[in-house]
C-alpha atoms as a PDB file:
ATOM      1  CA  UNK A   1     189.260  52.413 112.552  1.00  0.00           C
ATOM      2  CA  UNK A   2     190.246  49.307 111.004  1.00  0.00           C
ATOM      3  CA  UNK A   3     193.916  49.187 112.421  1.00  0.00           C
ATOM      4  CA  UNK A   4     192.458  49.960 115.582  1.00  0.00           C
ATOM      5  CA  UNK A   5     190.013  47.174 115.050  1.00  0.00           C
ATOM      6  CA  UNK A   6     193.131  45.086 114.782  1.00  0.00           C
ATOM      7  CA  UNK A   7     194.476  46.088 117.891  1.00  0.00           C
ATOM      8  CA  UNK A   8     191.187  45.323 119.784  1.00  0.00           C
ATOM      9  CA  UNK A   9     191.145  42.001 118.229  1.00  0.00           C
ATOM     10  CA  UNK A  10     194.604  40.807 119.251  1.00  0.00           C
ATOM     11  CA  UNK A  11     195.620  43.052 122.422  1.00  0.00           C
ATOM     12  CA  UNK A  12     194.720  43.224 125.485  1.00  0.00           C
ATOM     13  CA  UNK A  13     195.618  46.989 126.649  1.00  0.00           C
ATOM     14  CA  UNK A  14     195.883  46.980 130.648  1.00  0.00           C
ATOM     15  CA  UNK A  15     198.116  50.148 131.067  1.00  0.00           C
ATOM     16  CA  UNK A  16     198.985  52.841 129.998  1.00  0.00           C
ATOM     17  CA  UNK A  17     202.510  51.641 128.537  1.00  0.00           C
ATOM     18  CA  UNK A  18     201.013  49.306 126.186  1.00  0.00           C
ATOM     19  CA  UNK A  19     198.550  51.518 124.709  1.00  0.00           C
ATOM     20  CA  UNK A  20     200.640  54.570 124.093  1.00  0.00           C
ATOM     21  CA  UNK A  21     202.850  51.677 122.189  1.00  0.00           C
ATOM     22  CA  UNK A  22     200.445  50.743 120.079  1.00  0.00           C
ATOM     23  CA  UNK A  23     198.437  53.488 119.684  1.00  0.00           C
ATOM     24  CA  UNK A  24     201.628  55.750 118.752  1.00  0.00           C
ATOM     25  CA  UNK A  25     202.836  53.238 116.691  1.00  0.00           C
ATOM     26  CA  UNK A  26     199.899  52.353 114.210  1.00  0.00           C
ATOM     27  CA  UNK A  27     197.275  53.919 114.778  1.00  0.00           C
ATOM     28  CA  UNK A  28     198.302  58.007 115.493  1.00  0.00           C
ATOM     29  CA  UNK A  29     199.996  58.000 112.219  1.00  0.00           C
ATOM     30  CA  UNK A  30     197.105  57.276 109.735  1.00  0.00           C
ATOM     31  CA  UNK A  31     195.357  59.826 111.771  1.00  0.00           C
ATOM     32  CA  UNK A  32     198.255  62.418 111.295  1.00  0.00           C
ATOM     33  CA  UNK A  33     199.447  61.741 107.709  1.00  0.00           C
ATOM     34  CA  UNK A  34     199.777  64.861 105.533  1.00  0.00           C
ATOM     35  CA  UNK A  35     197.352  66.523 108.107  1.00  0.00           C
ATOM     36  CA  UNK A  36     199.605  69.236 107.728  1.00  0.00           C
ATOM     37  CA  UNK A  37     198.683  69.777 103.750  1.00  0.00           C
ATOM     38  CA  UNK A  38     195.007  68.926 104.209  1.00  0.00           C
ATOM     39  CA  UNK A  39     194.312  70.956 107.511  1.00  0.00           C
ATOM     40  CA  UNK A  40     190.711  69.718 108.332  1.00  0.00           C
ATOM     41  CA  UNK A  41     188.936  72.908 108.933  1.00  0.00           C
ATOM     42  CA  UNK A  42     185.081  71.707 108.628  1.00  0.00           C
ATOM     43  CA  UNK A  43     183.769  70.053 111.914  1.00  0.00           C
ATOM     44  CA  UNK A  44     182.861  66.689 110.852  1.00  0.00           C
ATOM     45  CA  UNK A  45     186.452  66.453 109.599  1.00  0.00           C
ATOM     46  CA  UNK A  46     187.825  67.031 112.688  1.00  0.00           C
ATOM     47  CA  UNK A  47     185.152  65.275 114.699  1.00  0.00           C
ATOM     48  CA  UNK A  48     185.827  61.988 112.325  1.00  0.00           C
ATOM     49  CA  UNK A  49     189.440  62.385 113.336  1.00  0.00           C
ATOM     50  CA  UNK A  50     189.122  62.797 116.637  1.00  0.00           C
ATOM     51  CA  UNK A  51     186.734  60.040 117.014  1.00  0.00           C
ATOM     52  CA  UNK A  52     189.142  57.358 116.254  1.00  0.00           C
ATOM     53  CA  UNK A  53     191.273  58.388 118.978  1.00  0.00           C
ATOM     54  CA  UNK A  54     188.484  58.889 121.232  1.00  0.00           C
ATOM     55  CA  UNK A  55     187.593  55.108 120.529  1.00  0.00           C
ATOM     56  CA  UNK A  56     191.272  53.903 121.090  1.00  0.00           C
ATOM     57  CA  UNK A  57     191.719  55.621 124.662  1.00  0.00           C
ATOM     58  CA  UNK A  58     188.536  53.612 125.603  1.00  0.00           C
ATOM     59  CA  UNK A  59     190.563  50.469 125.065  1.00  0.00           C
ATOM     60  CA  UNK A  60     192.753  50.780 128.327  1.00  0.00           C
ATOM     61  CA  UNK A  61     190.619  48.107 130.726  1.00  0.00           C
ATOM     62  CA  UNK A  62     191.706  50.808 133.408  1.00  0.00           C
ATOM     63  CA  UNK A  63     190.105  54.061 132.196  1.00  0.00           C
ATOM     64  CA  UNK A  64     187.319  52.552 130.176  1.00  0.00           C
ATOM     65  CA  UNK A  65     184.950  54.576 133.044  1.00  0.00           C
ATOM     66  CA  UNK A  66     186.852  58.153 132.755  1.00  0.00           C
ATOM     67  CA  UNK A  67     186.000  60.964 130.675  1.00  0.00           C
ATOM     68  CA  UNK A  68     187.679  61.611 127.007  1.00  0.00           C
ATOM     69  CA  UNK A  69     189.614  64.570 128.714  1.00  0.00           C
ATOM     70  CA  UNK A  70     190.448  62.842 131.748  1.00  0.00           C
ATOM     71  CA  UNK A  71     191.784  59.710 129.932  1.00  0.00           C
ATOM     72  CA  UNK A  72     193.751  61.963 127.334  1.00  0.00           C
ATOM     73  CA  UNK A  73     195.458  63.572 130.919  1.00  0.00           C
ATOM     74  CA  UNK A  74     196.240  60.020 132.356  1.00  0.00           C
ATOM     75  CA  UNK A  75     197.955  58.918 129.068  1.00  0.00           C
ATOM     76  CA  UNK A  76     200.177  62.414 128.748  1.00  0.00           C
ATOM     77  CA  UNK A  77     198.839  62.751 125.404  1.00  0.00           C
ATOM     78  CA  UNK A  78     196.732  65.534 124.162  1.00  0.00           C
ATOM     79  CA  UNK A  79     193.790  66.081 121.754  1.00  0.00           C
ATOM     80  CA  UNK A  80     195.045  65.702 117.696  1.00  0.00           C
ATOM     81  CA  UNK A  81     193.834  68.938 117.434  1.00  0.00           C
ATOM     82  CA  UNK A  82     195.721  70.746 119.733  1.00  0.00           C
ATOM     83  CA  UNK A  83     198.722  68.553 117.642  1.00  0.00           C
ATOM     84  CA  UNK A  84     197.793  70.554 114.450  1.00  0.00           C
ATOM     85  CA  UNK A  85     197.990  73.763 115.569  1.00  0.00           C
ATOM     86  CA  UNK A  86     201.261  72.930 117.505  1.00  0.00           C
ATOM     87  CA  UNK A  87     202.560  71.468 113.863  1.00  0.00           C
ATOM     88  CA  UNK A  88     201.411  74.653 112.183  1.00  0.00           C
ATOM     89  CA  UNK A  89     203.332  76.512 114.855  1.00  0.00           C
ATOM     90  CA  UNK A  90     206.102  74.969 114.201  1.00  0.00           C
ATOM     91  CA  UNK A  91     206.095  75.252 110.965  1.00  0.00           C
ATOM     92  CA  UNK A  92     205.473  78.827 110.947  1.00  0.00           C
ATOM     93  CA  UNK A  93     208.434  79.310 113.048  1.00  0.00           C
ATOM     94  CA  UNK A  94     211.101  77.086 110.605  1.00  0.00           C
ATOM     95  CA  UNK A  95     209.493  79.467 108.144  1.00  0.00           C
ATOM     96  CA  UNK A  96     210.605  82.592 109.432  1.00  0.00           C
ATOM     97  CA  UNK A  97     213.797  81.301 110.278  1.00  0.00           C
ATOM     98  CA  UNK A  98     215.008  80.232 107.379  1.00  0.00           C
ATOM     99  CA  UNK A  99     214.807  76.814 107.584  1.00  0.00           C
ATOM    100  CA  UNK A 100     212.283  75.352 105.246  1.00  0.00           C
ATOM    101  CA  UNK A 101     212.875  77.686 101.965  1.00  0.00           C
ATOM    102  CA  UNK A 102     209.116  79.559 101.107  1.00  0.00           C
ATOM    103  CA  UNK A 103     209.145  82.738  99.435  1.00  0.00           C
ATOM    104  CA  UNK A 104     207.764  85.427 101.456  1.00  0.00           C
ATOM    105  CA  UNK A 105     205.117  86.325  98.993  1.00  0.00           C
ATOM    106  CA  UNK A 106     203.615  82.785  99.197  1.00  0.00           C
ATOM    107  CA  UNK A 107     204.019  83.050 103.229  1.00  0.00           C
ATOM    108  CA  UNK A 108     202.257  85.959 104.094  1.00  0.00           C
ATOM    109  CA  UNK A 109     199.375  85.108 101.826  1.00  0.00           C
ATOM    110  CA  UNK A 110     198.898  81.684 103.539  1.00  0.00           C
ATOM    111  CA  UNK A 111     198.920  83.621 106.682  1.00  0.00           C
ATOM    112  CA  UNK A 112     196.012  86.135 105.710  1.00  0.00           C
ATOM    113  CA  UNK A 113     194.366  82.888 104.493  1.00  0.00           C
ATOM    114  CA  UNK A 114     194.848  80.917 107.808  1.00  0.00           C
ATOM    115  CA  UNK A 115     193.963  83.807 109.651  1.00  0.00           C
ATOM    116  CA  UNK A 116     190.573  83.908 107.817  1.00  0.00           C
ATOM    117  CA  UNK A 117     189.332  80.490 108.309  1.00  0.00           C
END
């Protein structure tokens, strides 16, 4: 929130452009930072998360009036949720092909753990 307060302070976001700039550029990667090692699984993680970004998309003068899932459609961007699971996808797939080295043993027991929660 407080890079994002930054922003606010000293930018005035009238499109889309300058937003997805900014946002992409300081703001998406505090919120996406080993998120892949963490996983938030408990709601008020995720909600805390997705609150930030929430926040920022309010910050384009144009779609200040929209809904969350209309604004996140008008920016091309999608939910940071829905970017965790297609990270985890992708890392299950360089997994089975060979390309990040994890013993099977280890894999299939994160799997039967991920499938759980």
């Amino acid at each position: 929130m407080q890079v994002l307060a930054i922003i606010k302070r000293n930018f005035v976001m009238n499109d889309e452009e300058d937003f997805r700039l900014l946002f992409n550029g300081y703001v998406r990667p505090h919120l996406e930072y080993c998120v892949h090692v963490w996983s938030p699984y408990l709601k008020k993680d995720i909600e805390c998360l997705e609150k930030v970004q929430r926040r920022a998309t309010k910050l384009v003068n144009v779609l200040k009036n929209k809904s969350y899932p209309e604004r996140l459609t008008l920016l091309h961007t999608t939910s940071l949720a829905k970017r965790r699971t297609r990270g985890d996808l992708i890392q299950v797939f360089r997994i089975l092909n060979g390309i990040d080295s994890v013993e099977k043993e280890h894999f299939s027991i994160w799997i039967i753990v991920a499938a759980t929660v």
